[in-house]
Protein backbone atom coordinates (compact mmCIF):
# COMPACT_ATOMS: atom_id res chain seq x y z
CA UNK A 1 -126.74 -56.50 -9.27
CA UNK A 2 -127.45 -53.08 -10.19
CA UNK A 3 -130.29 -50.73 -8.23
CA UNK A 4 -129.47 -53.75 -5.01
CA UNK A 5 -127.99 -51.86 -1.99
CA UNK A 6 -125.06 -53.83 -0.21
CA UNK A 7 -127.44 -54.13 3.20
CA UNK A 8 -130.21 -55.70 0.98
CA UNK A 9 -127.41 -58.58 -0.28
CA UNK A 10 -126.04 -59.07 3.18
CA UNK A 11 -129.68 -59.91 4.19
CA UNK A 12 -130.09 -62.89 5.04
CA UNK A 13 -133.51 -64.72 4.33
CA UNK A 14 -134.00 -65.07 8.50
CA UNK A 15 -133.87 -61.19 8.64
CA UNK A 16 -136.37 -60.58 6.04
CA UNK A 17 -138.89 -62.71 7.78
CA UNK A 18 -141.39 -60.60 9.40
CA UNK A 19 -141.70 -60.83 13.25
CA UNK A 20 -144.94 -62.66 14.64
CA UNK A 21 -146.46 -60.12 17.14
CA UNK A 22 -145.37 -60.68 20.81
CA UNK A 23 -147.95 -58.21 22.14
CA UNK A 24 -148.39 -54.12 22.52
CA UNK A 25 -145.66 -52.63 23.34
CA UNK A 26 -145.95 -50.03 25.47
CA UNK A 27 -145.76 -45.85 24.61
CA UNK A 28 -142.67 -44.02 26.10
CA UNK A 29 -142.78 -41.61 28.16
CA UNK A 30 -140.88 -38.12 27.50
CA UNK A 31 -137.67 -38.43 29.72
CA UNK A 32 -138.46 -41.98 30.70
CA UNK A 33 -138.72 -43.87 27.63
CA UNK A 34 -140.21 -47.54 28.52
CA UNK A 35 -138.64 -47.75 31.86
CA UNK A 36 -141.55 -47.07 33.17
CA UNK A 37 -142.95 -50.50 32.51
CA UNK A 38 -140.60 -52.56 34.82
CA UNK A 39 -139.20 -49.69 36.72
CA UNK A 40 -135.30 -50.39 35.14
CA UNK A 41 -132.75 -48.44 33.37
CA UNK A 42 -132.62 -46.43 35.75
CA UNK A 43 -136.28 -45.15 36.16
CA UNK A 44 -135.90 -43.69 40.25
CA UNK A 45 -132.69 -41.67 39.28
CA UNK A 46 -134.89 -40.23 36.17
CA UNK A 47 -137.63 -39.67 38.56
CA UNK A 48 -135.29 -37.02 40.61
CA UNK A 49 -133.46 -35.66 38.10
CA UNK A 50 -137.01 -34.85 35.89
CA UNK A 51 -138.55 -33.33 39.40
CA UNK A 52 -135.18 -31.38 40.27
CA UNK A 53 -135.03 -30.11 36.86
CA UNK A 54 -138.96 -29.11 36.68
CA UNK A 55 -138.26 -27.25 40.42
CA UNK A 56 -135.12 -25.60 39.08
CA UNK A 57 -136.77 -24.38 36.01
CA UNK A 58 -139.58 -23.07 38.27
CA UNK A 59 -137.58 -21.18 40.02
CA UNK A 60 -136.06 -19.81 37.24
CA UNK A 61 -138.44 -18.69 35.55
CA UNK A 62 -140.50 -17.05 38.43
CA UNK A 63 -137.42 -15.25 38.87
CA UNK A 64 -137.76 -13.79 35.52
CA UNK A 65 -141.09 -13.39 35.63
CA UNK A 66 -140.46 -11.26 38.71
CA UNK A 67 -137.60 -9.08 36.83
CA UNK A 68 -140.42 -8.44 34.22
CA UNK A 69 -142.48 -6.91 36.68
CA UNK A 70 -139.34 -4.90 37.97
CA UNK A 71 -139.79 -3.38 34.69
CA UNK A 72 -142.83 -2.57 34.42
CA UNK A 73 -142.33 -0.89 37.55
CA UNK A 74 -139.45 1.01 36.07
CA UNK A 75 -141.34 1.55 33.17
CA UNK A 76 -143.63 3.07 35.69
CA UNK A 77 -147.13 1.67 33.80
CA UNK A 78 -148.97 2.21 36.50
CA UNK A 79 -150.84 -0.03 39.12
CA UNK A 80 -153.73 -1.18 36.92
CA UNK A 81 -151.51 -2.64 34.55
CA UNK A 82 -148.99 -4.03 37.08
CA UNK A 83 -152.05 -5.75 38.87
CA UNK A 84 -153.62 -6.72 35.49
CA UNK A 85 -150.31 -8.52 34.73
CA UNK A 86 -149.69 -10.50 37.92
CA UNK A 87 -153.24 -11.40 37.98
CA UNK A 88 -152.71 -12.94 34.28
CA UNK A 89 -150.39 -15.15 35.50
CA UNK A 90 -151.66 -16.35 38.41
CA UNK A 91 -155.05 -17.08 36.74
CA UNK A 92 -152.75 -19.05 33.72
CA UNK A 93 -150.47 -20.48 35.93
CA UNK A 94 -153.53 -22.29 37.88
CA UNK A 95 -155.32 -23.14 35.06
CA UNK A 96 -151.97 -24.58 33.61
CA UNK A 97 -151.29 -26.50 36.43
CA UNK A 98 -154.87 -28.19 36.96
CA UNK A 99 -155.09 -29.18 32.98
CA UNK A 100 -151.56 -30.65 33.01
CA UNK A 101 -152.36 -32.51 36.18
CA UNK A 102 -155.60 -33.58 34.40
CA UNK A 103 -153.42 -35.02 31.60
CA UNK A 104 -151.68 -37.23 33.70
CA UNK A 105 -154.88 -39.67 34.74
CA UNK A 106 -157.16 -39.21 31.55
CA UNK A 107 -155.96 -38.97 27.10
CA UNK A 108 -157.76 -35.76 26.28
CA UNK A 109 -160.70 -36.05 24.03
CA UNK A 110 -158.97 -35.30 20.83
CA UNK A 111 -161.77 -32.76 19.58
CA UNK A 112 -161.19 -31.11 23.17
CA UNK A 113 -160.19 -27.29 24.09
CA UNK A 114 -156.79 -28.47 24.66
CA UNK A 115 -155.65 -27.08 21.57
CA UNK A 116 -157.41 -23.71 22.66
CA UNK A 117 -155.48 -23.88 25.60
CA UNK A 118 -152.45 -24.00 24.66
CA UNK A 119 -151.60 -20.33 24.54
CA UNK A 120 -152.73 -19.98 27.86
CA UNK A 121 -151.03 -22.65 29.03
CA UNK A 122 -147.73 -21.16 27.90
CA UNK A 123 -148.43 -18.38 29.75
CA UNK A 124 -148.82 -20.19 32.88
CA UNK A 125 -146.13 -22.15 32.22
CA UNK A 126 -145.05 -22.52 35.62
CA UNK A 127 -148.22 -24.07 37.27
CA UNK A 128 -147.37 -26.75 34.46
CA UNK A 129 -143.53 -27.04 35.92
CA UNK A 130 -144.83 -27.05 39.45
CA UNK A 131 -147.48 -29.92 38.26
CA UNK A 132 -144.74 -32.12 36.59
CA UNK A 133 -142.49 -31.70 39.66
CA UNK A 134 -145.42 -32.61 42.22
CA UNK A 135 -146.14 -35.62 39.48
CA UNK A 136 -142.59 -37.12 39.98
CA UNK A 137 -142.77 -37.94 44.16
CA UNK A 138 -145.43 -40.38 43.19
CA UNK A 139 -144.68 -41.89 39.58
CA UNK A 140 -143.25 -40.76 36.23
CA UNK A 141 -146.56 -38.37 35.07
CA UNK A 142 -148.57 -40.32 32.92
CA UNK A 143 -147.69 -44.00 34.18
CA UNK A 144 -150.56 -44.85 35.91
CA UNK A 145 -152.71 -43.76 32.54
CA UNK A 146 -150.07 -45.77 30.41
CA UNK A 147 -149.97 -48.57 32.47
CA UNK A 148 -153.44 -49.18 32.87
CA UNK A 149 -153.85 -49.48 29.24
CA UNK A 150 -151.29 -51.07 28.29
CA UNK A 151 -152.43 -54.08 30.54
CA UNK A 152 -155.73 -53.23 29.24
CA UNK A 153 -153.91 -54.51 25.71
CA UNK A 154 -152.05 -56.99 27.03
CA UNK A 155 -155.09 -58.48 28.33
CA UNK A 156 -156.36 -58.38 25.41
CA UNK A 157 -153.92 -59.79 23.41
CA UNK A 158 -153.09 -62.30 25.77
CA UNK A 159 -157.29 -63.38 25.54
CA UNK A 160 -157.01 -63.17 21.52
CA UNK A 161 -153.95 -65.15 21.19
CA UNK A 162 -155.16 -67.71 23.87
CA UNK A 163 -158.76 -68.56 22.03
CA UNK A 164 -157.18 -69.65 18.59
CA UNK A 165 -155.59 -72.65 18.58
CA UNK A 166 -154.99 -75.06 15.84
CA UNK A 167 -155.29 -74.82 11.81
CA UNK A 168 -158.73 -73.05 11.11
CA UNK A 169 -158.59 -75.18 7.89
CA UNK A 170 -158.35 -78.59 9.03
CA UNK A 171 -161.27 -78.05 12.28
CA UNK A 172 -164.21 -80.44 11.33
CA UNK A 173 -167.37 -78.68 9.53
CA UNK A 174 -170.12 -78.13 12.24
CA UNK A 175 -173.13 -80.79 11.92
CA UNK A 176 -176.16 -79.34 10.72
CA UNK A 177 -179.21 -79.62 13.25
């Protein structure tokens, strides 16, 4: 059989059947995957580890962000520009932490400043660390948005799949009145 692969002859005809749809399924989360959904495979250990590792990189990084400014001073730039700086990051850092919190209840409009923002939020990267490490004492960030909709489409499904019953074909025709 020339131009046939050897998977496509080991196929057999029950694997080329296509699956009927058993419902959504539900979008991973980054670092959790779909263990979100019934809280398994480990999902409380990932929960710790994902808020130890935002607060370590925290840390981290405002201890660079603090031997930066040890060189400006060495640098000796002066105060307005040693202000200017720590005031950037404090004003990016908040901003970054409110929007990232904001992205954990609510999908941004996808026409939104988000995009804009994402220099900025770079910039303030720790507010968005501290955010995601705040995020993990209460749930995986995002879950509550994810799981609300995906019941939302489960529901749905489940209301779709649950009104058709029967051939379509073989239903009497409807009297005329």
């Amino acid at each position: 059989m020339a131009g046939v692969s050897d998977d496509q002859r080991d196929q057999t005809p029950a694997e080329a059947t296509p699956v009927q749809p058993t419902g959504p399924e539900p979008e991973p989360i980054r670092f959790f995957g779909t263990t979100w959904v019934n809280h398994d495979g480990g999902y409380g250990a990932r929960r710790v580890g994902a808020a130890l590792i935002a607060l370590t990189l925290a840390v981290l990084s405002a201890f660079l962000l603090r031997f930066s400014y040890e060189g400006l001073e060495i640098g000796n730039v002066g105060p307005f520009l040693s202000i200017s700086v720590v005031i950037l990051f404090a004003i990016a850092s908040s901003i970054a932490f409110v929007k990232t919190w904001e992205s954990f209840s609510r999908r941004p409009a996808p026409s939104s400043d988000e995009t804009a923002l994402k220099g900025l939020k770079a910039i303030g990267f720790i507010g968005s660390l501290i955010a995601y490490f705040l995020r993990c004492f209460v749930e995986a960030p995002g879950e509550r948005r994810l799981r609300t909709e995906y019941e939302r489409a489960s529901a749905e499904f489940n209301r779709r799949r649950s009104s058709r019953t029967g051939n379509p074909s073989a239903r009497r025709p409807k009297r005329k009145k």
